[in-house]
N, C-alpha and C. Protein backbone atom coordinates (compact mmCIF):
# COMPACT_ATOMS: atom_id res chain seq x y z
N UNK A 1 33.13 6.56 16.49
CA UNK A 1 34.08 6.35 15.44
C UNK A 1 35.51 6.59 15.93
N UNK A 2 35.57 7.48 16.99
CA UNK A 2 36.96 7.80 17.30
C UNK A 2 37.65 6.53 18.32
N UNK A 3 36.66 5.89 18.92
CA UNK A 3 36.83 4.86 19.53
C UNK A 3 37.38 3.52 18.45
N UNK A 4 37.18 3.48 17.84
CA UNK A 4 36.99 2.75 16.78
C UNK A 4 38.52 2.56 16.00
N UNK A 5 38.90 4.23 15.84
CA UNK A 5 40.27 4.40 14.60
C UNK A 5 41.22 4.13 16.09
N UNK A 6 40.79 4.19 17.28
CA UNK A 6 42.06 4.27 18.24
C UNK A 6 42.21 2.56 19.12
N UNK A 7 41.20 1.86 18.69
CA UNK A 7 41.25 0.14 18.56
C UNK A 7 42.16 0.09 17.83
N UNK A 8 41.42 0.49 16.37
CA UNK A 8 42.04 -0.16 14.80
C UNK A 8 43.18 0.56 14.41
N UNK A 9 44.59 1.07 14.46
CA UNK A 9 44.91 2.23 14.21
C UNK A 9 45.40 2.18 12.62
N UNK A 10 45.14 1.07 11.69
CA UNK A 10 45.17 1.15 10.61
C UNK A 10 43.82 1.97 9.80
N UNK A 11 42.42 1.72 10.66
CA UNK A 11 41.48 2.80 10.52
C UNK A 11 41.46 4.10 10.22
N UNK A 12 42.67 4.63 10.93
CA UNK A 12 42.98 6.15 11.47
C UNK A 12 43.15 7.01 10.73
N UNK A 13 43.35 6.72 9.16
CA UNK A 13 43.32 7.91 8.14
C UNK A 13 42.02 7.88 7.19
N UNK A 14 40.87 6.58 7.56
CA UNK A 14 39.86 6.30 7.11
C UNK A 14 39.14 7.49 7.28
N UNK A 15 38.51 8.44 6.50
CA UNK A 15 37.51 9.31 6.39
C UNK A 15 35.77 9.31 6.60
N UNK A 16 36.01 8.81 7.99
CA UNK A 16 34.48 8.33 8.02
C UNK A 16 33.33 9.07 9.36
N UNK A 17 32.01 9.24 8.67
CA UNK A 17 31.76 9.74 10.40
C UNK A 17 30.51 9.11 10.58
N UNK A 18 29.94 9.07 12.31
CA UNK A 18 29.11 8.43 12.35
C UNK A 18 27.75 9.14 11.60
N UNK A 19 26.57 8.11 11.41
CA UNK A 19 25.35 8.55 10.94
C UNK A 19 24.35 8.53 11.51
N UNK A 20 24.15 8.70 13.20
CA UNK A 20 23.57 8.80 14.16
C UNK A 20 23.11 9.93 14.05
N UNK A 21 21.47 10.34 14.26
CA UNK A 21 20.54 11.55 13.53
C UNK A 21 21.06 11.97 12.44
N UNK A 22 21.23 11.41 11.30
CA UNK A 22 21.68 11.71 9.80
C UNK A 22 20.57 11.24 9.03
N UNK A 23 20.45 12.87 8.03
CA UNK A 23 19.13 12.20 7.14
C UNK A 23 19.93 12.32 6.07
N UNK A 24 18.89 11.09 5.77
CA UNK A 24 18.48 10.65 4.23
C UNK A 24 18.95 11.73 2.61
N UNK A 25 19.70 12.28 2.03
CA UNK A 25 19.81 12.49 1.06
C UNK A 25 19.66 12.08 -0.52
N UNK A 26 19.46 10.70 -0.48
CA UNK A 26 19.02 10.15 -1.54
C UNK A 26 19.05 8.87 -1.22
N UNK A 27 18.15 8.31 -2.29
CA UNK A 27 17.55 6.81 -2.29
C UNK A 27 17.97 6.17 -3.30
N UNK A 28 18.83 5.17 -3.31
CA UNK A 28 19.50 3.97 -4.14
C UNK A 28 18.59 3.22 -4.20
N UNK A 29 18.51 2.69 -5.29
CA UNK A 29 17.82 1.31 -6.25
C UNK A 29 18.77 0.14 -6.53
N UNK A 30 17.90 -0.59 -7.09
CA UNK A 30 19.12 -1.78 -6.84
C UNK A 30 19.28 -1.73 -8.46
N UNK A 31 19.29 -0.71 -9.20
CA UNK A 31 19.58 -0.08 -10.31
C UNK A 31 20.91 0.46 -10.33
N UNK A 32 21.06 0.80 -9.29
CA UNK A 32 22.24 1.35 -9.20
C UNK A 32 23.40 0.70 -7.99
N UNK A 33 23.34 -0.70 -7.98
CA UNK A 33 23.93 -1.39 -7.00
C UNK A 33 25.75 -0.98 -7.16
N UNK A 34 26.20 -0.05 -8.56
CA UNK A 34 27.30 -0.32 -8.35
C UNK A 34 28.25 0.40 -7.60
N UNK A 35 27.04 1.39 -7.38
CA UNK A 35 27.78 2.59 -6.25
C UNK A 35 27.93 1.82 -5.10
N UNK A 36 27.30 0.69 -4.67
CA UNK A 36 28.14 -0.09 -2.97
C UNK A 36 29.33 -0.67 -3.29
N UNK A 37 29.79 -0.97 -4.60
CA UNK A 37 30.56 -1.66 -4.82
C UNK A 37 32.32 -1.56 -3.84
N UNK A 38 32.96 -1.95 -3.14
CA UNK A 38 34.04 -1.52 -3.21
C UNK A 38 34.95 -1.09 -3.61
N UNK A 39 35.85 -0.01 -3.93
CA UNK A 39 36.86 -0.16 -4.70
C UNK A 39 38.25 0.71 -3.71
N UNK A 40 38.62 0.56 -2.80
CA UNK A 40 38.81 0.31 -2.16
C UNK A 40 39.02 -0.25 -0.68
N UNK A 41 40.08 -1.10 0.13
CA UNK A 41 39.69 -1.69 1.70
C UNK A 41 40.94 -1.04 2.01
N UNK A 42 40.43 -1.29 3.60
CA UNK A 42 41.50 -1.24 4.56
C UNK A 42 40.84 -2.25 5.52
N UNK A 43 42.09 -3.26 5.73
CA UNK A 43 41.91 -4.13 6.92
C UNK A 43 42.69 -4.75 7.93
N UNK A 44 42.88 -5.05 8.38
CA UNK A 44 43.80 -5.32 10.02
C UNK A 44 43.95 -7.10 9.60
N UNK A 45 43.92 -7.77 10.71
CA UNK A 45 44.06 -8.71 11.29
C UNK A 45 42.54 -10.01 10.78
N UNK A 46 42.64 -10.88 10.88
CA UNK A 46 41.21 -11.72 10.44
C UNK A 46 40.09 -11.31 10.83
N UNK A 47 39.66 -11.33 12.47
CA UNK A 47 38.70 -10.71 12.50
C UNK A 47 38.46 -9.34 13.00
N UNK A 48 38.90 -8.47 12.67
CA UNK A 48 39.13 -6.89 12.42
C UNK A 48 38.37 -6.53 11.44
N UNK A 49 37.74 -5.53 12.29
CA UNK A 49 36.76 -4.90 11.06
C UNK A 49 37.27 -4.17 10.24
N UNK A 50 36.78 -4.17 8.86
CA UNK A 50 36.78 -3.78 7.26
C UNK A 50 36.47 -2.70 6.66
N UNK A 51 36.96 -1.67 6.76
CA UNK A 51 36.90 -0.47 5.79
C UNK A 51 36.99 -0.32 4.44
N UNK A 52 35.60 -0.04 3.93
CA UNK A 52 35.61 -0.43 1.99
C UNK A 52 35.22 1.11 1.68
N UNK A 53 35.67 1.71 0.84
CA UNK A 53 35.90 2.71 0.29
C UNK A 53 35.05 2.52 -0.88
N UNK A 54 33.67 3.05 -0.91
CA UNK A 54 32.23 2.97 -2.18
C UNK A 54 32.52 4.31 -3.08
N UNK A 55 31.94 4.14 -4.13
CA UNK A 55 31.26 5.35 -4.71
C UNK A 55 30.76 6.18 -3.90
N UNK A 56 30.01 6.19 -2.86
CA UNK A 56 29.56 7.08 -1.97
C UNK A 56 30.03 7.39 -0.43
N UNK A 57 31.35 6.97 -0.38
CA UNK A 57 32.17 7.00 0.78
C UNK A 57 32.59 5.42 0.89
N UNK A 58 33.14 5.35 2.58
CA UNK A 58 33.79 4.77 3.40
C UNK A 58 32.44 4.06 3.94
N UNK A 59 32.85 2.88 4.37
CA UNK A 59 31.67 1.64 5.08
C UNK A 59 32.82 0.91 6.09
N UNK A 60 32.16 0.86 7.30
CA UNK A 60 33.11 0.10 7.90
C UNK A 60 32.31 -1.40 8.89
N UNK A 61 32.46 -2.24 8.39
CA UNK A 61 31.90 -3.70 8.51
C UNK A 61 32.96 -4.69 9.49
N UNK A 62 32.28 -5.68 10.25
CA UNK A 62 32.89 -7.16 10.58
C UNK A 62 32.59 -6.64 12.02
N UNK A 63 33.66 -7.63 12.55
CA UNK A 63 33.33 -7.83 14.07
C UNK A 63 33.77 -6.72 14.86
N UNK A 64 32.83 -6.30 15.77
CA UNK A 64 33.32 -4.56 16.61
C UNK A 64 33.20 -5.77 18.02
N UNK A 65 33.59 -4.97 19.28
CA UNK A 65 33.84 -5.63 20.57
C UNK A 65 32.71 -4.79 21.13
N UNK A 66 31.98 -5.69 21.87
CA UNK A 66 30.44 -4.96 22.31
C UNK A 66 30.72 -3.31 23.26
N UNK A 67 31.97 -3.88 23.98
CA UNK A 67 32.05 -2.15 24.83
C UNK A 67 32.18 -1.32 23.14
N UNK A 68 32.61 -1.37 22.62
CA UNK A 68 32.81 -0.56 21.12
C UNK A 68 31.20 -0.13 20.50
N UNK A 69 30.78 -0.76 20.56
CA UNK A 69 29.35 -1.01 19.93
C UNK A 69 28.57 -0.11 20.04
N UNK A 70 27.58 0.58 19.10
CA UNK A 70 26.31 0.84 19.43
C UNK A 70 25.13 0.44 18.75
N UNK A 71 24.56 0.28 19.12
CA UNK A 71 23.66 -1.24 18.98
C UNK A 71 22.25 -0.03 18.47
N UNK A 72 22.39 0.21 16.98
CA UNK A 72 21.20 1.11 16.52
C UNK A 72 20.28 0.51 15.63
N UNK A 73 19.08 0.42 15.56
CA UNK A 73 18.79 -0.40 14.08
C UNK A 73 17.76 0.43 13.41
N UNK A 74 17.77 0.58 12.35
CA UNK A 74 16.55 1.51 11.69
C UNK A 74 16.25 0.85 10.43
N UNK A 75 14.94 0.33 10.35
CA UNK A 75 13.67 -0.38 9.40
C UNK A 75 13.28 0.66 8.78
N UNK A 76 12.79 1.18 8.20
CA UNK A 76 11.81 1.64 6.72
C UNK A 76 11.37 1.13 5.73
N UNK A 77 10.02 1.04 5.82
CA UNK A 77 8.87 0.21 4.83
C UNK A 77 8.23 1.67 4.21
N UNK A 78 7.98 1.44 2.76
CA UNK A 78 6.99 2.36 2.40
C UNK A 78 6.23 1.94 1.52
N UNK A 79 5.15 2.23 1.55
CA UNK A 79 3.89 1.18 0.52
C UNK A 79 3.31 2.72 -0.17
N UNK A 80 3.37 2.92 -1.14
CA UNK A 80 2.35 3.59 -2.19
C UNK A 80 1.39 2.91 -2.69
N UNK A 81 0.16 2.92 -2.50
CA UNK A 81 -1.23 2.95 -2.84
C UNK A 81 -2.01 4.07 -3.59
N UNK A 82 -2.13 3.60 -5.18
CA UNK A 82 -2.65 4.86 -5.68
C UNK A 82 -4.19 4.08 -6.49
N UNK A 83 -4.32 4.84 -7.16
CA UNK A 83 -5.31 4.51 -7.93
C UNK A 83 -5.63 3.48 -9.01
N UNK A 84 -6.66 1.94 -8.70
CA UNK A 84 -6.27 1.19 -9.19
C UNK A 84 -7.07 1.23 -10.82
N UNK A 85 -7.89 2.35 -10.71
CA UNK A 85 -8.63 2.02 -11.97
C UNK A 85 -7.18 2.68 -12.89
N UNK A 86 -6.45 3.89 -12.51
CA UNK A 86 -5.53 3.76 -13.34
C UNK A 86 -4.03 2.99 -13.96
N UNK A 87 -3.98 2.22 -12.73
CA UNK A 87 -3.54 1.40 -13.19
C UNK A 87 -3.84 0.08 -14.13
N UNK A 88 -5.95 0.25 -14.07
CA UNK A 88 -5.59 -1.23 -14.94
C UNK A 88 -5.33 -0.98 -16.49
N UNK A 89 -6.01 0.54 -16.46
CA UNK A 89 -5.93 1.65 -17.73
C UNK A 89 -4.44 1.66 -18.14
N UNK A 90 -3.67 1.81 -17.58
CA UNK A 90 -2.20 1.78 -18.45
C UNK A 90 -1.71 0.39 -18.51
N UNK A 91 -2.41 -0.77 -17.93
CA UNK A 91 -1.96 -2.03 -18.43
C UNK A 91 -2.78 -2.05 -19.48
N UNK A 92 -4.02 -1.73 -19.96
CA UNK A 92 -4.63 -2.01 -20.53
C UNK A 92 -4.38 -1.41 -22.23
N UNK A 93 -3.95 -0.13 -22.05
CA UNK A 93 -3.14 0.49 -23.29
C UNK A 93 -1.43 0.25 -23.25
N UNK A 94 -1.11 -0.37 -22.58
CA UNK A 94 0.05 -1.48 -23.44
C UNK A 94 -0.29 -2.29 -23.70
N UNK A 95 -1.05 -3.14 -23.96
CA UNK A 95 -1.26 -4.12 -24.51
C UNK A 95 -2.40 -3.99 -25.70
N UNK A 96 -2.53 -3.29 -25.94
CA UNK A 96 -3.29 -2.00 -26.80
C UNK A 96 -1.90 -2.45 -28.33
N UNK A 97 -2.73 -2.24 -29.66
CA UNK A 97 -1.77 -2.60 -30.22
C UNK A 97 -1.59 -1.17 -31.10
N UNK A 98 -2.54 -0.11 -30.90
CA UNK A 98 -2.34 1.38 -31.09
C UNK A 98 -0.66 1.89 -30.38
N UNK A 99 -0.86 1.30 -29.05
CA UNK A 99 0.62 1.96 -28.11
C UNK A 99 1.49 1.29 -28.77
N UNK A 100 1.97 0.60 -30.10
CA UNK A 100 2.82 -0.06 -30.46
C UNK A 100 3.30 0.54 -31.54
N UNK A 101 2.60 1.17 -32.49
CA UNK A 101 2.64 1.98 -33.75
C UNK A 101 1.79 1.14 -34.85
N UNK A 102 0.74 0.03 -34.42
CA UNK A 102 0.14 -0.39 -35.45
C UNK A 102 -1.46 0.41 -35.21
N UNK A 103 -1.68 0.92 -36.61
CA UNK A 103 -2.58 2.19 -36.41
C UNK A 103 -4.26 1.01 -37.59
N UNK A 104 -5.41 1.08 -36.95
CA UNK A 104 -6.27 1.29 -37.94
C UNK A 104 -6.52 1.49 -39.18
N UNK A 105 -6.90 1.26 -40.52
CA UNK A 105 -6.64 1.77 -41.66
C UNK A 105 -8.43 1.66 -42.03
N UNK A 106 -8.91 3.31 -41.74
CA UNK A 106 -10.33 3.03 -41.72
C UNK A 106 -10.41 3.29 -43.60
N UNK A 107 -9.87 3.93 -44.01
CA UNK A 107 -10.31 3.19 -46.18
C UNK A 107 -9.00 1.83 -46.30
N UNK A 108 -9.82 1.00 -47.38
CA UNK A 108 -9.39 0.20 -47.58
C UNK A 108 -8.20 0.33 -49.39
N UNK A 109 -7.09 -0.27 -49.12
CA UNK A 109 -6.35 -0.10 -50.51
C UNK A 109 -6.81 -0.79 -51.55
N UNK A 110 -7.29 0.00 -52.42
CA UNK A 110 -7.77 -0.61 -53.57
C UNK A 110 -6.84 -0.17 -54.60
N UNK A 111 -6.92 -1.37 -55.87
CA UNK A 111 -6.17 -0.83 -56.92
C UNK A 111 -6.64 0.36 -58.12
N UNK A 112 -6.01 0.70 -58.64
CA UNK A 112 -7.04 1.99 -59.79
C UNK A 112 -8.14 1.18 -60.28
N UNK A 113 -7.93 0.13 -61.10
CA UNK A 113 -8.88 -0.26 -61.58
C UNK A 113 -10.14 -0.65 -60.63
N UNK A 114 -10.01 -1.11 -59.50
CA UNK A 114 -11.22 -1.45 -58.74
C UNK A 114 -11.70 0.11 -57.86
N UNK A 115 -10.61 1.24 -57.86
CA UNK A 115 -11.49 2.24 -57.68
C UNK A 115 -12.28 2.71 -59.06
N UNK A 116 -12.18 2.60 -59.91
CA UNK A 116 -12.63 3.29 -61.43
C UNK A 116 -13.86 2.36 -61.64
N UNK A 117 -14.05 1.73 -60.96
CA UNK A 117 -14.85 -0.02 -61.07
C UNK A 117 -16.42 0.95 -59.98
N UNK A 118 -15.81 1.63 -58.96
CA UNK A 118 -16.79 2.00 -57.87
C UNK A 118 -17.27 3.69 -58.12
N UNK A 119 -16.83 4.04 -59.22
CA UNK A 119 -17.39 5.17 -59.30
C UNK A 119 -18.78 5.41 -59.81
């Protein structure tokens, strides 16, 4: 990074550090896409890389010069596999018309006279 603000020197008050062995603190959804959003840049020249200022810091993007570079990439896949009989069980009580608030009515409404009729 220090290589980086002393290329770019409009970089140089950018608050940023690298994330090389940096863990994970929390996991974004695309529920919450608006924290990448930019709301602020800093940028140089056309193709000069781009400093965007997120909800959750500083991002710095575009073209770097390969001696500049470090060339890291990190994938993460995670598959949860749980239990399918319960899952077909909670599809199966939503669509359930109890899980809705329409309830059974085991006596039937009769009027006075047709109860006075059954006594």
């Amino acid at each position: 990074m220090k290589r980086l603000k002393k290329q770019w020197p409009y970089l140089e008050d950018v608050p940023f550090d690298s994330f090389v062995n940096a863990q994970p603190l929390i996991l974004i959804g695309v529920d919450n896409q608006l924290l990448s959003l930019g709301r602020k840049i800093r940028q140089g020249h056309w193709n000069d890389p781009v400093a965007t200022k997120t909800w959750l810091g500083w991002v710095i993007s575009g073209n770097v010069p390969k001696s500049l570079r470090v060339d890291n990439v990190y994938a993460f896949h995670v598959c949860e596999v749980g239990n399918e009989d319960d899952l077909v069980k909670l599809i199966k009580t939503s669509f359930s018309t109890e899980s809705f608030g329409v309830r059974i009515v085991e006596e039937q409404c009769r009027s006075k006279e047709d109860q006075r009729a059954m006594i």
